[in-house]
Protein backbone atom coordinates (compact mmCIF):
# COMPACT_ATOMS: atom_id res chain seq x y z
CA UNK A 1 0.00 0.00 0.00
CA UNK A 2 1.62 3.49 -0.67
CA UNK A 3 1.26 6.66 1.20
CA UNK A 4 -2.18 8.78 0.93
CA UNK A 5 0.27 10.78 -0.67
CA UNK A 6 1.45 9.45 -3.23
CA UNK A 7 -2.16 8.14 -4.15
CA UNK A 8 -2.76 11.74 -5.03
CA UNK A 9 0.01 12.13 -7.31
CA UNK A 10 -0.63 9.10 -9.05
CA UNK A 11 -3.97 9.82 -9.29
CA UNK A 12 -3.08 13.30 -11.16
CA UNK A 13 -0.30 11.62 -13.19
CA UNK A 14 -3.00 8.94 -14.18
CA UNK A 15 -5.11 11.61 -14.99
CA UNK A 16 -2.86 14.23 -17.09
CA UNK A 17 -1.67 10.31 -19.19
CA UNK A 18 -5.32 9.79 -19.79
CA UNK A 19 -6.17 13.68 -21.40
CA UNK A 20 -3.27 13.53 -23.09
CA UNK A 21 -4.73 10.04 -24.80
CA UNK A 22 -7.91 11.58 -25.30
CA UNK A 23 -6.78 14.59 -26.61
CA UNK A 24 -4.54 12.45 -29.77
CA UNK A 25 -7.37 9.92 -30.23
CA UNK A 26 -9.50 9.68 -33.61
CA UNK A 27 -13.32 9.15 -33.80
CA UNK A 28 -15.44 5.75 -32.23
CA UNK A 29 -15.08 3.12 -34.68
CA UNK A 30 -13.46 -0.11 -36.32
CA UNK A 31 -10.51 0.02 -38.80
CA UNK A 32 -11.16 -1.64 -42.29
CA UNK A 33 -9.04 -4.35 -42.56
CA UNK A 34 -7.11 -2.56 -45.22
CA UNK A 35 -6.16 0.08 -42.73
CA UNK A 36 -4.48 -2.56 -40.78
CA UNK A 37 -3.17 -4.64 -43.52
CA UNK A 38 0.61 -5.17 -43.14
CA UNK A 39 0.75 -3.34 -39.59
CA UNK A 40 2.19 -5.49 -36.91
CA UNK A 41 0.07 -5.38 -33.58
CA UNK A 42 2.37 -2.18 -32.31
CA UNK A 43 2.02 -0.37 -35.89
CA UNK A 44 -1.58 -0.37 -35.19
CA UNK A 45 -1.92 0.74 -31.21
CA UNK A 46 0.60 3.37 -32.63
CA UNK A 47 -1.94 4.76 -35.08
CA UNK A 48 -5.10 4.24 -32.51
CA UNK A 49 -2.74 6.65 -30.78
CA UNK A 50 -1.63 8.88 -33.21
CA UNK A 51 -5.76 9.50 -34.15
CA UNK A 52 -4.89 7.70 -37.72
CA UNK A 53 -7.20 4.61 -36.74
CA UNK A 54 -10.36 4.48 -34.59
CA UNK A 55 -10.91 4.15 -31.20
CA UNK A 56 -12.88 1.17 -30.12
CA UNK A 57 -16.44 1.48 -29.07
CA UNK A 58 -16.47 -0.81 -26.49
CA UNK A 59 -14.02 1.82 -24.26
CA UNK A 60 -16.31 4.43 -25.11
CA UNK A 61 -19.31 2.34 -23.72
CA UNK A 62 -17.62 1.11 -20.59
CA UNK A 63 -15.52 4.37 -19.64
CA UNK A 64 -12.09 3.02 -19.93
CA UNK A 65 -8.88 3.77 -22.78
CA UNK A 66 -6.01 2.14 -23.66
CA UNK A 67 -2.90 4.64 -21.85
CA UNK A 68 0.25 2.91 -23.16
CA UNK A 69 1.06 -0.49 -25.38
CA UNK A 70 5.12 -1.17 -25.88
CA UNK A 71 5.60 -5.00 -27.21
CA UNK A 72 3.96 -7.58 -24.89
CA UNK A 73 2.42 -5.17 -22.49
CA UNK A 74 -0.72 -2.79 -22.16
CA UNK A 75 -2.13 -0.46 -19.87
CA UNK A 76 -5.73 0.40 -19.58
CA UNK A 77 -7.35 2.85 -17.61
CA UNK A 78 -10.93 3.10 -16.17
CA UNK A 79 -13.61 4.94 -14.21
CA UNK A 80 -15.59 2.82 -12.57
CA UNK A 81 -18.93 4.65 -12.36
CA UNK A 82 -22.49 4.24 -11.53
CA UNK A 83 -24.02 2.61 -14.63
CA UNK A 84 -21.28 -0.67 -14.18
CA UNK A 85 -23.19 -1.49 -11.19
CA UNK A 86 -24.50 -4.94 -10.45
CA UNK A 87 -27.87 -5.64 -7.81
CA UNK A 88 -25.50 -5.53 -4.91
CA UNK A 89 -24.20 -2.28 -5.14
CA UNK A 90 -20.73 -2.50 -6.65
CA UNK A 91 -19.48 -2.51 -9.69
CA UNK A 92 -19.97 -5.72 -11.55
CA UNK A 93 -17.55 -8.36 -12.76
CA UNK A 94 -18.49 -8.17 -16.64
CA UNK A 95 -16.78 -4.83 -15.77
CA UNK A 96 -13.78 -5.73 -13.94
CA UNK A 97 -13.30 -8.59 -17.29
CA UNK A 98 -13.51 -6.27 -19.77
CA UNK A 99 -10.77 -4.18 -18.92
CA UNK A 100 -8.71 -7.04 -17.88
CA UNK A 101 -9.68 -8.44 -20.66
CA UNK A 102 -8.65 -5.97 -22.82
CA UNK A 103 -5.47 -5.33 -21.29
CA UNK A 104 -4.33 -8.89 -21.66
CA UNK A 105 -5.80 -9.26 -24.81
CA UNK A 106 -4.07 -6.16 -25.95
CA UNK A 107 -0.38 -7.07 -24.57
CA UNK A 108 -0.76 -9.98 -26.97
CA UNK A 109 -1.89 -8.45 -29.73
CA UNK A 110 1.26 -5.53 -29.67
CA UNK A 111 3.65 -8.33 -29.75
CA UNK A 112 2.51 -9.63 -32.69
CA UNK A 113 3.91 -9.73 -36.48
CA UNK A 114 2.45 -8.11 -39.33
CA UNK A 115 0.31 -10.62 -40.83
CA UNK A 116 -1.01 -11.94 -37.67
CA UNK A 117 -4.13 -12.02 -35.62
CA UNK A 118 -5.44 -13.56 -31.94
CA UNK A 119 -8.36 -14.44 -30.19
CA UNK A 120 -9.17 -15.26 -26.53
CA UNK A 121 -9.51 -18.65 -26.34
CA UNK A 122 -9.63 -18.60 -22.28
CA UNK A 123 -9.71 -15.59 -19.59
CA UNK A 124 -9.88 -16.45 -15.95
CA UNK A 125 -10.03 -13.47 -13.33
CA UNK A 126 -9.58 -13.22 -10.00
CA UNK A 127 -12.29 -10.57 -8.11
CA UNK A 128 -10.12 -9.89 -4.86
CA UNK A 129 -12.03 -7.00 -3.80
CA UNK A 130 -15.06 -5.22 -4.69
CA UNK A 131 -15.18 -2.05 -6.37
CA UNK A 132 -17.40 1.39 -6.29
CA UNK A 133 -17.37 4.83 -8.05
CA UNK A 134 -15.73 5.89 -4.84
CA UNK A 135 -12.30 4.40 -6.61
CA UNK A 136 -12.03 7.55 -8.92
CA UNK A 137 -9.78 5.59 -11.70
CA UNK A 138 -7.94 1.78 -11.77
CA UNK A 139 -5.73 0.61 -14.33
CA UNK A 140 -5.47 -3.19 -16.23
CA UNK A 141 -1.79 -3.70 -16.92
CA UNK A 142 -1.13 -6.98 -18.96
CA UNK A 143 1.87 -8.52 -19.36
CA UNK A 144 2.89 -11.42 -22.10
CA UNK A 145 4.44 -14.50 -19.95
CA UNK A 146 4.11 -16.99 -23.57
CA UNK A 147 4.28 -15.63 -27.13
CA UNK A 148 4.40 -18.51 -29.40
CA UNK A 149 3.31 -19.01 -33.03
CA UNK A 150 -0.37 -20.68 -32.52
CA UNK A 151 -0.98 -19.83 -28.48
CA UNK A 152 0.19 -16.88 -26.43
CA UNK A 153 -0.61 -16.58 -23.14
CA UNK A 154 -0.77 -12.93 -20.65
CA UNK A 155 -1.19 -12.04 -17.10
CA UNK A 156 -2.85 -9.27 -15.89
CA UNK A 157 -3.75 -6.75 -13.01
CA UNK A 158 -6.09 -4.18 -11.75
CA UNK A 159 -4.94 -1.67 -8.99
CA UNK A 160 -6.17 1.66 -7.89
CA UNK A 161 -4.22 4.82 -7.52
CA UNK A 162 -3.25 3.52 -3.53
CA UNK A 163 -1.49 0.49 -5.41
CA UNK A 164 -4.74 -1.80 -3.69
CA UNK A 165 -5.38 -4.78 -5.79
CA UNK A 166 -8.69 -5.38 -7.13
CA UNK A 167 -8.33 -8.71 -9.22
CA UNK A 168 -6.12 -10.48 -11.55
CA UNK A 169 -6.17 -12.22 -14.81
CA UNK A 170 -4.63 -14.79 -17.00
CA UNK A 171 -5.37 -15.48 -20.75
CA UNK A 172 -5.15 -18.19 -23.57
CA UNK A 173 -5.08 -17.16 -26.95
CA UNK A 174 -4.86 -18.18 -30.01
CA UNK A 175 -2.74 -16.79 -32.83
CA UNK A 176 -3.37 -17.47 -36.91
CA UNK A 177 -3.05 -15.61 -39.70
CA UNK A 178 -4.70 -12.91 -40.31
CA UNK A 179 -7.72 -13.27 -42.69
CA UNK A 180 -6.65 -10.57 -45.96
């Protein structure tokens, strides 16, 4: 656990990382295969960030953005709000998968050739502790542990801005060429 502290300056840092994003980012959408064709999996999180390919709908719809990708590792950042409640009053797991989820999945993907694609095959989280719009941001950081030609595999974890844990993640994926 860190310092109240230093909570507060990560939280800020977290925060001036994420407008910065938001402020590069293109429009909501998919890119066309042919905007992607020949791009490794780096080449294209380069150009999500750059604004010269879409942003993905799905982080628009749950609140949360990718923040950095290098090779074999991603960092996604979240608000946790209101409408990702479940019955009981927190916010649900669907939630806490999805950016895992995508934070594995993405730490895969950045490692990959030109030429190649991925799907989950398996993800498998770990709640730890519940979560509530009280948490102002997290972050999913995935990590590759196996990149191999037909599976790669990725760890993952979500952490507030104290450094508290909130649930982990592994993934299975698949890897194939990518359909032209």
């Amino acid at each position: 656990m860190s310092h109240p502290h230093d909570a507060e300056a990560t939280l800020a840092r977290w925060r001036e990382e994420e407008a910065a994003v938001r402020a590069r980012r293109g429009e909501i959408g998919v890119a066309r295969p042919e905007q992607v064709a020949g791009m490794s999996g780096i080449e294209v999180f380069q150009a999500m960030f750059e604004g010269r390919l879409p942003s993905p709908p799905i982080g628009h719809t749950l609140d949360f953005l990718p923040v950095h990708i290098e090779p074999g590792f991603a960092v996604f950042q979240g608000k946790p709000g209101f409408a990702h409640y479940n019955p009981l009053g927190t916010v649900h797991g669907g939630w806490f998968a999805t950016l895992l989820d995508s934070a594995v999945g993405c730490a895969v993907h950045s490692s990959l050739p030109a030429g190649k694609a991925y799907t989950t095959l398996e993800l498998k989280i770990n709640i730890v502790r519940a979560l509530t719009d009280k948490v102002p941001l997290v972050r999913a950081e995935g990590r590759v542990i196996h990149g191999g030609n037909q599976v790669a595999t990725a760890e993952g974890k979500l952490v507030g801005p104290d450094g508290k844990l909130y649930a982990h993640a592994s993934t299975t994926c698949l890897v194939f060429d990518a359909r032209r």
